[in-house]
Protein backbone atom coordinates (compact mmCIF):
# COMPACT_ATOMS: atom_id res chain seq x y z
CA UNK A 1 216.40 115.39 -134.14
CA UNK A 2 213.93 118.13 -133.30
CA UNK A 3 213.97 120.03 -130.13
CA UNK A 4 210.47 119.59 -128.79
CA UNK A 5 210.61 122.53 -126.47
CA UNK A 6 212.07 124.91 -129.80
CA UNK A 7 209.12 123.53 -131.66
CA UNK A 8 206.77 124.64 -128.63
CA UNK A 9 208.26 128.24 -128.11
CA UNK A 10 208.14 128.64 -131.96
CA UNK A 11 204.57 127.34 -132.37
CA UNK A 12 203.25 129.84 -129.24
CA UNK A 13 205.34 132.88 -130.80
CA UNK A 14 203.69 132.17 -134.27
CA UNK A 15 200.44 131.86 -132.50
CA UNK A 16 200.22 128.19 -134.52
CA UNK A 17 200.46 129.75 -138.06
CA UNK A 18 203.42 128.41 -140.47
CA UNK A 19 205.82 131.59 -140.73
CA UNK A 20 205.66 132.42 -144.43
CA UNK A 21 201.95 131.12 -145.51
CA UNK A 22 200.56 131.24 -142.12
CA UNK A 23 198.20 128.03 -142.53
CA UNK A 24 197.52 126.27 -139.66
CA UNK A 25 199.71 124.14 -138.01
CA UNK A 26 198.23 122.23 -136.30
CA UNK A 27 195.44 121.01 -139.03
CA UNK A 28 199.10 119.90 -140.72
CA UNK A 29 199.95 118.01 -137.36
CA UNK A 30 196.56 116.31 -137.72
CA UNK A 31 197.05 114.82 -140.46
CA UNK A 32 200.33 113.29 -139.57
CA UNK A 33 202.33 115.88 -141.84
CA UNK A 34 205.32 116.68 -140.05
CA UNK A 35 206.21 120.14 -139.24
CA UNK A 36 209.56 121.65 -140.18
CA UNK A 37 212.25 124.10 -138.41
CA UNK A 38 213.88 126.59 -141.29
CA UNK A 39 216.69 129.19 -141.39
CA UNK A 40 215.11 132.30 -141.97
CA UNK A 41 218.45 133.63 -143.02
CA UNK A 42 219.97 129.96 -145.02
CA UNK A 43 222.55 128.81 -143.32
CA UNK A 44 224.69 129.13 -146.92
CA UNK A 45 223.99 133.01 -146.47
CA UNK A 46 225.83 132.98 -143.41
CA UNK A 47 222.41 132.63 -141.21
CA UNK A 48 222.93 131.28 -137.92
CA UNK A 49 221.17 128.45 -135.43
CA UNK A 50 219.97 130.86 -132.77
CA UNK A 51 216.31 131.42 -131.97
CA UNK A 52 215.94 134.76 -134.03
CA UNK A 53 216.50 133.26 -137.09
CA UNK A 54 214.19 130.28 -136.54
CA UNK A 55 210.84 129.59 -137.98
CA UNK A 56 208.31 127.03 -137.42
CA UNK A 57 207.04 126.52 -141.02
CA UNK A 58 204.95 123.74 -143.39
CA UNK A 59 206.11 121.35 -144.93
CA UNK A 60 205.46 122.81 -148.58
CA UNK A 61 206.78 125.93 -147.67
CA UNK A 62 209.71 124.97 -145.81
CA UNK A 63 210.40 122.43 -149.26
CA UNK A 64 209.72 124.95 -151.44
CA UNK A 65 212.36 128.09 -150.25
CA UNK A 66 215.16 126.20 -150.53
CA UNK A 67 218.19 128.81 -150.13
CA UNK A 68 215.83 131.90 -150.66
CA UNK A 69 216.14 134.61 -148.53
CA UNK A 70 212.70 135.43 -146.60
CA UNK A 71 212.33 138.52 -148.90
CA UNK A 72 212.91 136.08 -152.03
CA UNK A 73 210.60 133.47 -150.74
CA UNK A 74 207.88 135.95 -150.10
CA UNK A 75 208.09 137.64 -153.43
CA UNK A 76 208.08 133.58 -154.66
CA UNK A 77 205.20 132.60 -153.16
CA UNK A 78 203.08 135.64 -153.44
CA UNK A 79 201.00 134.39 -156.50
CA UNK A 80 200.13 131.39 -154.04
CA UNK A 81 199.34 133.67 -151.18
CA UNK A 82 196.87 135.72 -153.28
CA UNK A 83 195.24 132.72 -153.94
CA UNK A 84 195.88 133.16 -157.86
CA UNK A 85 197.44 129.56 -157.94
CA UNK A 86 197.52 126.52 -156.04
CA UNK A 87 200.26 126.29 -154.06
CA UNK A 88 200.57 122.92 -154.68
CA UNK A 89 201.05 123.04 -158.26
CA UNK A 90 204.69 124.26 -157.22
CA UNK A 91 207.88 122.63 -159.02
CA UNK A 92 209.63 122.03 -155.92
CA UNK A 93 206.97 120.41 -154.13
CA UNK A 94 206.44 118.19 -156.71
CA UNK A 95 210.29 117.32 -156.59
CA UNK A 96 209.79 117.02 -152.82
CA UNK A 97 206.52 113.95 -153.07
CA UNK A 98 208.46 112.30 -155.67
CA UNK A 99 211.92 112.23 -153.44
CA UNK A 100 209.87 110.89 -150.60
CA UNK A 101 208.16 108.29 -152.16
CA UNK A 102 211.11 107.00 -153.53
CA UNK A 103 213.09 107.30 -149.96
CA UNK A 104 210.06 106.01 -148.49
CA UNK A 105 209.62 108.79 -145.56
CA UNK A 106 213.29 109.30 -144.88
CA UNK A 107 213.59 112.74 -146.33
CA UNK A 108 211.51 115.45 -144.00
């Protein structure tokens, strides 16, 4: 379960823009897309739970770092962010909508 309040302070420190894209948020949150809490540092890399290494992010880019290091998901995504390619033409988004239609919403 989400803590409400972290998703508050989070969404006020990023002034309501996803962490890595910076779209914004709350257009996601209208349209019932759920909003997602990643490890800025993975937790595999030895990144920790504590506010600092928090970020309130989209769902596609949240889906689509994985394990990547900020620095590696930037570089990543940076095509996308230049507007050179949709970003949801993406591998692992794809691999995300097909996992949740089959789970049916279980997998955020």
């Amino acid at each position: 379960m989400i803590d409400k309040g972290l998703v508050i302070l989070l969404y006020e420190k990023q002034k309501g823009k996803c962490y890595y894209c910076h779209c914004d948020l709350l257009e996601e949150a209208k349209q019932n897309i759920p909003l997602h809490i990643d490890h800025i540092k993975p937790k595999n890399k030895k990144g920790g739970n504590e506010e600092a290494n928090l970020a309130l992010t989209c769902r596609w880019c949240n889906c689509a770092k994985n394990d990547r290091t900020k620095k590696e998901f930037l570089e990543y995504i940076k095509p996308y962010l230049d507007g050179k390619v949709d970003r949801y033409d993406l591998s692992e988004f794809k691999k995300y909508k097909k996992l949740h239609k089959k789970f049916k919403g279980l997998v955020r």
